[in-house]
Protein backbone atom coordinates (compact mmCIF):
# COMPACT_ATOMS: atom_id res chain seq x y z
CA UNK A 1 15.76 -22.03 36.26
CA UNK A 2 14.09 -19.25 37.59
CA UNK A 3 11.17 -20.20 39.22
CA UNK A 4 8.68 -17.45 39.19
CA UNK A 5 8.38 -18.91 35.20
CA UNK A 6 5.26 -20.38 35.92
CA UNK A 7 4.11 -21.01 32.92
CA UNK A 8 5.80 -20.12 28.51
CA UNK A 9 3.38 -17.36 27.32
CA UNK A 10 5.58 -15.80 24.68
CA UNK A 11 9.50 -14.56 24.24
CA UNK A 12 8.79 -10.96 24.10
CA UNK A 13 8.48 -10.63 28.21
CA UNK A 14 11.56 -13.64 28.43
CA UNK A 15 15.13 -12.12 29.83
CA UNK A 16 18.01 -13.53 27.50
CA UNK A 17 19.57 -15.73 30.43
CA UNK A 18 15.62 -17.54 30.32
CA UNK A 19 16.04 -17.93 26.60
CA UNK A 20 19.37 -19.33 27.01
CA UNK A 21 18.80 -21.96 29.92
CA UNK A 22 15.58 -22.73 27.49
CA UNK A 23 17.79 -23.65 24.80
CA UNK A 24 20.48 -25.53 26.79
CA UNK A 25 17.48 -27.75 28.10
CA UNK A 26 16.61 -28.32 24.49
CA UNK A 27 20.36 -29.32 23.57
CA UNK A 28 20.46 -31.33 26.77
CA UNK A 29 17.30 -33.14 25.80
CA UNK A 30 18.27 -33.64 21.94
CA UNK A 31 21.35 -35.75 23.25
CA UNK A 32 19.41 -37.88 25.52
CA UNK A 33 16.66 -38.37 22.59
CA UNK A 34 19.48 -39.38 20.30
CA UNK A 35 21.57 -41.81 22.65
CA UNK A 36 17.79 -43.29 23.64
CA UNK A 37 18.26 -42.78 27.44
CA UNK A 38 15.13 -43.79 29.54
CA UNK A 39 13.96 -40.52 30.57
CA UNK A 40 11.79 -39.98 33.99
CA UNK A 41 11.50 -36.68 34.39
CA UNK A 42 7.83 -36.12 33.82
CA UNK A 43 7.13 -39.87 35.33
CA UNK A 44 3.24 -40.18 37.20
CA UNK A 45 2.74 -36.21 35.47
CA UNK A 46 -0.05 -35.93 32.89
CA UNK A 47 0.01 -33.42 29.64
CA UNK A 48 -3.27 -31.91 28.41
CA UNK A 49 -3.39 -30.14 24.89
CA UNK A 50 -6.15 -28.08 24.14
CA UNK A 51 -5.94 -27.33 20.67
CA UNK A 52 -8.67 -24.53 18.79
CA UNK A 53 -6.77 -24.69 15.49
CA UNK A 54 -5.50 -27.67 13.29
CA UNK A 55 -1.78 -28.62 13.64
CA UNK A 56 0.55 -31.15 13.15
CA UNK A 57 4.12 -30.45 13.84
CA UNK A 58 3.46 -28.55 17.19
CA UNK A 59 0.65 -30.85 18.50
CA UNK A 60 3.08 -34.62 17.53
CA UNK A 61 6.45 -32.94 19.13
CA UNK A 62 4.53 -32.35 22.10
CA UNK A 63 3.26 -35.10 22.85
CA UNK A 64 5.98 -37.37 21.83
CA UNK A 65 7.67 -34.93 24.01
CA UNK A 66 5.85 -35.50 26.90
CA UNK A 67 5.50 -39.31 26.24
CA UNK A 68 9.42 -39.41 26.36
CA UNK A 69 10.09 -38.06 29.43
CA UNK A 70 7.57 -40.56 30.76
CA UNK A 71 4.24 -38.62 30.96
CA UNK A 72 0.66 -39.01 29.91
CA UNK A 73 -0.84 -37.33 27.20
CA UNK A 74 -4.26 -36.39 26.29
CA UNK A 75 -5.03 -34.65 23.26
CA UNK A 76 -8.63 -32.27 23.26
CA UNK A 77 -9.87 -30.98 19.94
CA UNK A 78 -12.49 -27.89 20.24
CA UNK A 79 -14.71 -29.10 17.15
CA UNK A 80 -18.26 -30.37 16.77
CA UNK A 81 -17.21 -32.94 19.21
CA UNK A 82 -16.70 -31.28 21.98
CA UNK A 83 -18.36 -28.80 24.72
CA UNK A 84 -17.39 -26.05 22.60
CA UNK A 85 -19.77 -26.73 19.74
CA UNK A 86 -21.98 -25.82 22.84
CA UNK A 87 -20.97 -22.37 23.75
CA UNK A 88 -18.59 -23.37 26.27
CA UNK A 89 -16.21 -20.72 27.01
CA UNK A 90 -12.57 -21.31 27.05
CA UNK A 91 -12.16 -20.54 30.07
CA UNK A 92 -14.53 -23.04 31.38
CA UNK A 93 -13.45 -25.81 28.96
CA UNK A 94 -9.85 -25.12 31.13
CA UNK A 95 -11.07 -25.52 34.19
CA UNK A 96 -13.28 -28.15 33.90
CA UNK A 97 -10.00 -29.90 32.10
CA UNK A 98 -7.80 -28.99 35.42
CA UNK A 99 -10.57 -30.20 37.55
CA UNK A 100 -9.65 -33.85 35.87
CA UNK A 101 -5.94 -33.12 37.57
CA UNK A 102 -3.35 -32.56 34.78
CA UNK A 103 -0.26 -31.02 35.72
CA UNK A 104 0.35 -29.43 32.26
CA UNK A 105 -2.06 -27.38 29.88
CA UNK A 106 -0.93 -26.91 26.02
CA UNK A 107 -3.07 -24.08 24.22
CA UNK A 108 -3.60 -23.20 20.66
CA UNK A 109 -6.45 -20.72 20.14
CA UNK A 110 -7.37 -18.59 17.33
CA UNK A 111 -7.16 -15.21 19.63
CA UNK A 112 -4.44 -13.24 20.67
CA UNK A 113 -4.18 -13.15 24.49
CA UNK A 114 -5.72 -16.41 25.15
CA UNK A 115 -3.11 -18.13 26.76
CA UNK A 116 -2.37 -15.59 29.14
CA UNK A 117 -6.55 -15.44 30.44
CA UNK A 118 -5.87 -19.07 30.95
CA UNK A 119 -2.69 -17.99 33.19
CA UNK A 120 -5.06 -16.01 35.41
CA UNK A 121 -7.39 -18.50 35.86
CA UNK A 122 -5.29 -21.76 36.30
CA UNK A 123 -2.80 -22.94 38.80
CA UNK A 124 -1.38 -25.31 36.51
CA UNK A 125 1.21 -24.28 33.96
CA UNK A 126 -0.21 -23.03 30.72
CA UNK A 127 2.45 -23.42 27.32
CA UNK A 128 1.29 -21.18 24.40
CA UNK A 129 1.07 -23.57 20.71
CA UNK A 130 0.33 -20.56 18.87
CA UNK A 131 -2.38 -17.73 19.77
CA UNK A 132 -3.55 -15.81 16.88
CA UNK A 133 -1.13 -13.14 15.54
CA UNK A 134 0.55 -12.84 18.53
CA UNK A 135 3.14 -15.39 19.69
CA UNK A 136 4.58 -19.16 19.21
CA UNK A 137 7.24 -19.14 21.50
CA UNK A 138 8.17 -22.81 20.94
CA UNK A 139 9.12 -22.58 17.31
CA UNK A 140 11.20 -19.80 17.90
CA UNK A 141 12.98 -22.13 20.03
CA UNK A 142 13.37 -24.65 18.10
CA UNK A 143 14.36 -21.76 15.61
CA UNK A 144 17.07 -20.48 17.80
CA UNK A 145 18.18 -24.12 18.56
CA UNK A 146 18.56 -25.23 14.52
CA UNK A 147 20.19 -21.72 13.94
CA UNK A 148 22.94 -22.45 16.77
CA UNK A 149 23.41 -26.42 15.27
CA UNK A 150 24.83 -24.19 12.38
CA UNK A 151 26.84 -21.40 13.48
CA UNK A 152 27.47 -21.68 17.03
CA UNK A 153 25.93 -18.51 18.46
CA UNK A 154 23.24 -16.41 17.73
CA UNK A 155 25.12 -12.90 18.14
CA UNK A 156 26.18 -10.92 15.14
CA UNK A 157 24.12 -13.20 12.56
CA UNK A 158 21.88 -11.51 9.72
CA UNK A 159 18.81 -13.30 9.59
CA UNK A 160 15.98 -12.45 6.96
CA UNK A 161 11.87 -13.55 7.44
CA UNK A 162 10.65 -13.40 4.32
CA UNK A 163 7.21 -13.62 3.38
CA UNK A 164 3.70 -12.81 5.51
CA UNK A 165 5.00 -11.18 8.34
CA UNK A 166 1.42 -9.24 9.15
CA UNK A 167 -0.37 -12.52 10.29
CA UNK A 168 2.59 -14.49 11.30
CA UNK A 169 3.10 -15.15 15.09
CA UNK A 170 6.22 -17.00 14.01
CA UNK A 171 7.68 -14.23 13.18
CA UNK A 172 6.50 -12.24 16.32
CA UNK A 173 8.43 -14.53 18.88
CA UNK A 174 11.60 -15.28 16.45
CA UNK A 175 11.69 -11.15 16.22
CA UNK A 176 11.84 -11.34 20.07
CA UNK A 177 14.06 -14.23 20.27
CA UNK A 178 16.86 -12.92 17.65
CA UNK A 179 17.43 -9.34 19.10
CA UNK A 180 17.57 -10.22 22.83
CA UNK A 181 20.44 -12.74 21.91
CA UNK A 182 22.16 -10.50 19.83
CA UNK A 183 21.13 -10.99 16.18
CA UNK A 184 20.45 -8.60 13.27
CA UNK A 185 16.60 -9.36 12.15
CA UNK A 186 15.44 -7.95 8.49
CA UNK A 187 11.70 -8.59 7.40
CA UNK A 188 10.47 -8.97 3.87
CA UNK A 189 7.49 -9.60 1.81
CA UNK A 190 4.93 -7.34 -0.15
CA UNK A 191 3.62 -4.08 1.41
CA UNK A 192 0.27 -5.65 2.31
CA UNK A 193 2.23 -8.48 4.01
CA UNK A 194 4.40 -6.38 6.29
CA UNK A 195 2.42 -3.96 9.45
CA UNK A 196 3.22 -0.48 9.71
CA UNK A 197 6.15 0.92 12.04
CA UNK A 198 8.03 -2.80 12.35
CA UNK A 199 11.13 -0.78 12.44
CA UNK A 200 10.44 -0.04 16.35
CA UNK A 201 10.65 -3.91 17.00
CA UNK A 202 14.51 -3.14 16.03
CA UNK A 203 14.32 -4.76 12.56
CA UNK A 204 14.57 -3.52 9.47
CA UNK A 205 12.36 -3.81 6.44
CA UNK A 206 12.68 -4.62 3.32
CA UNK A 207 10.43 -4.90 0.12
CA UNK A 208 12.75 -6.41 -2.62
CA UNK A 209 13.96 -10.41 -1.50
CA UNK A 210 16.95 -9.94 -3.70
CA UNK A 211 17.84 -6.90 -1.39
CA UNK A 212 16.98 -8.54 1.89
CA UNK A 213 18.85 -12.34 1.45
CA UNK A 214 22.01 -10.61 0.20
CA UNK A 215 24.11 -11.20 3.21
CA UNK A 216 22.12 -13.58 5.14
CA UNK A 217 23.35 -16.17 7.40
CA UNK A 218 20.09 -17.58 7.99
CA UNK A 219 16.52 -17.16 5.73
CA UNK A 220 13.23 -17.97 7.09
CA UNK A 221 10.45 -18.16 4.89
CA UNK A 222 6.67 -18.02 6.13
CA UNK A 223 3.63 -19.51 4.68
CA UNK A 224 1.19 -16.93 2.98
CA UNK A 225 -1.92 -17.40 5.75
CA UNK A 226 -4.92 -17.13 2.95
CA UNK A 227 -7.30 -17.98 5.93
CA UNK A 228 -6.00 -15.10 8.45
CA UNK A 229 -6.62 -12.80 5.67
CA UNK A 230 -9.68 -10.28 5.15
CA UNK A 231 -8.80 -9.25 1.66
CA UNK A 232 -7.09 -10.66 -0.97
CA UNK A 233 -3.42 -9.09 -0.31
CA UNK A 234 -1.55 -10.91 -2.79
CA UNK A 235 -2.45 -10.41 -6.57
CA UNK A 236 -1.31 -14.06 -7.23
CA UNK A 237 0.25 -16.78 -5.95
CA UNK A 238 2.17 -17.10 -9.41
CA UNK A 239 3.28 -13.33 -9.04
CA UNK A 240 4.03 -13.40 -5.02
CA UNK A 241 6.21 -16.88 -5.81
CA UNK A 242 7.91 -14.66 -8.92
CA UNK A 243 8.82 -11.40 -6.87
CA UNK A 244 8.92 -13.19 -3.26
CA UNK A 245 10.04 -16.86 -3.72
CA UNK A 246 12.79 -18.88 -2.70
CA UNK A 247 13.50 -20.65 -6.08
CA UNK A 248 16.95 -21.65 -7.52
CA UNK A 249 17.49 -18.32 -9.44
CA UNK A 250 16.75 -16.58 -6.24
CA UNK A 251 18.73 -18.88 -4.09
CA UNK A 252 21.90 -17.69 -6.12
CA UNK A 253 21.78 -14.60 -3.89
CA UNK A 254 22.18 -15.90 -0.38
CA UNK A 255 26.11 -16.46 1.02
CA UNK A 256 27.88 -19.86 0.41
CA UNK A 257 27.44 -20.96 3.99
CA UNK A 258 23.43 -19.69 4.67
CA UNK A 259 20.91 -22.10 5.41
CA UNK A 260 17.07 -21.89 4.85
CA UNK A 261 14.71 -22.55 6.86
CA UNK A 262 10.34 -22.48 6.81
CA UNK A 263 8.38 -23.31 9.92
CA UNK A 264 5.66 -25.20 8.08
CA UNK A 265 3.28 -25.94 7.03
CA UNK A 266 5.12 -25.48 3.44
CA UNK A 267 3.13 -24.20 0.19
CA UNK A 268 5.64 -25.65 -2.76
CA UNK A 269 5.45 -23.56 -5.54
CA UNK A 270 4.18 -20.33 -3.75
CA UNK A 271 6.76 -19.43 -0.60
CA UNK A 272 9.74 -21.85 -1.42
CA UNK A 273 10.27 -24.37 -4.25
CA UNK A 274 10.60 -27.68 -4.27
CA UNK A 275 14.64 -28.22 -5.27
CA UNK A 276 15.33 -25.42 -2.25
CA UNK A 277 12.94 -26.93 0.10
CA UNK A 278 14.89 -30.30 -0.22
CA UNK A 279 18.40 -28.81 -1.11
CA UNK A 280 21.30 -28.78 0.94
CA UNK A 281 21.17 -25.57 2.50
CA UNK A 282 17.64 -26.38 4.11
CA UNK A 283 16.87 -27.45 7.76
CA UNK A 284 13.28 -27.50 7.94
CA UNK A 285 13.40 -30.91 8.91
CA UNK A 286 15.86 -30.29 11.49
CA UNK A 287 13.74 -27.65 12.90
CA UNK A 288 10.85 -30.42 13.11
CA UNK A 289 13.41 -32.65 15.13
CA UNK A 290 14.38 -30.25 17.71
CA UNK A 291 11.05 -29.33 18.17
CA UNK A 292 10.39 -32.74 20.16
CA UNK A 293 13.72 -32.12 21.93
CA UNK A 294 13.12 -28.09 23.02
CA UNK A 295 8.92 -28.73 23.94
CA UNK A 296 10.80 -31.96 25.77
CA UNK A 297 13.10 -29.38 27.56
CA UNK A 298 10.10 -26.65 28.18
CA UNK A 299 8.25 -29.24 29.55
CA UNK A 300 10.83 -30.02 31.97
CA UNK A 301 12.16 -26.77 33.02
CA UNK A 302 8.58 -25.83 33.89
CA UNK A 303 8.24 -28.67 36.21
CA UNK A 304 11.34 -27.76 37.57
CA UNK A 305 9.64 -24.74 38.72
CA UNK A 306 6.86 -26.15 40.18
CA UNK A 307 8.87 -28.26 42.05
């Protein structure tokens, strides 16, 4: 572990041997989750999440993470119930949190950038949960992690995002993740779903799903983020599930061996139906399993640097 990583603020400024010893932790931790080892790694440490934006997959596989290897957890919610309701700042909700002594911080906040203010500010490491459009580092982890379970490696596989790529920070830190380790990334979804010039993140675009699955190892689909939107950008949701679906007529496209995957929150009958959701080809509940064991192996490699 290198140990000027401080703190996990996003993939894009990651070198590929970080990503890798990342992962391994991950694997390493999945095994010792599944043989039930008593884990002490984070033993006397404490865990603070401070989350701005509902969540339930991130927020539960962290702290079951953290509780796992041994830690304390504390969960703060900016609502009506705390400070912030008050005009508290973020950055002074932080530090009045590391003034209470926590040796981790978990952020999720609405705005791009706001995990790395927090880096300036803190001496404690900061772990982005999601921040805006920009990044989720974590689930592209995972991502990586469930995509390796499958086919070994990373390099050399076609992988397809399909769906609402402009407000998805899913998609941001898989784009990353994919083309440092040596995959090919293609991106569909509607022209009003996709941003302008994605081509010089090294992926290529696509508008037509029946185009961009055909020779897919790996699908990912995204949720349609009504609340991130200004404008309606989607005529329907019966039309976008018609042209941009995974549904079994659809699914008749992809290679014998692909698998499917969908970061969640799922919207049945709008992104991905419910047969494929459930079929055999999907692992969205494997990526939900090896997010406790790669946020369990974040957690520790970070402490590692402390240390």
């Amino acid at each position: 572990m290198n140990s000027a990583i401080q703190h996990l603020l996003g993939i894009e400024d990651l070198s590929a041997a970080t990503i890798r010893a990342f992962l391994d932790a991950g694997s390493k931790f999945k095994k010792d989750l599944n043989e039930k080892k008593n884990l002490d790694t984070l033993r006397g440490k404490t865990v603070v999440s401070l989350f701005y934006e509902a969540s339930t997959r991130t927020r539960g596989s962290f702290e079951m993470a953290a509780k796992r290897l041994g830690a304390d957890f504390s969960h703060m919610t900016a609502d009506a119930s705390s400070s912030v309701s008050k005009g508290e700042t973020l950055v002074d909700t932080a530090k009045n949190l590391e003034a209470m002594a926590p040796d981790f911080l978990i952020l999720r906040h609405p705005s791009s950038g706001a995990p790395q203010i927090l880096a300036r500010h803190l001496k404690i490491p900061v772990i982005n949960a999601g921040d805006g459009f920009h990044e989720h580092p974590t689930q592209a982890l995972l991502d990586a992690l469930t995509i390796e379970e499958k086919f070994g490696s990373l390099k050399g596989l076609n992988v397809t995002i399909v769906g609402d790529i402009a407000h998805s920070r899913v998609a941001r830190s898989n784009i990353h993740l994919l083309g440092k380790m040596g995959a090919k990334v293609t991106v569909c979804g509607p022209p009003t779903l996709i941003p302008p010039h994605m081509e010089m993140l090294g992926v290529k675009v696509s508008y037509n799903l029946k185009e961009a699955v055909r020779g897919a190892d790996v699908v990912m689909m995204l949720r349609i983020q009504f609340e991130r939107q200004n404008d309606k950008q989607i005529p329907s949701t019966g039309e976008y599930f018609r042209c941009f679906g995974l549904h079994a007529e659809s699914v008749k496209d992809l290679k014998k061996d692909a698998i499917i995957m969908h970061p969640g929150p799922m919207n049945r009958g709008v992104e991905i139906s419910a047969d494929v959701a459930d079929g055999e080809r999907s692992v969205i509940l494997n990526q939900v399993t090896n997010g406790v064991a790669v946020r369990a192996g974040v957690l520790a490699m970070l402490e590692e640097g402390r240390e």
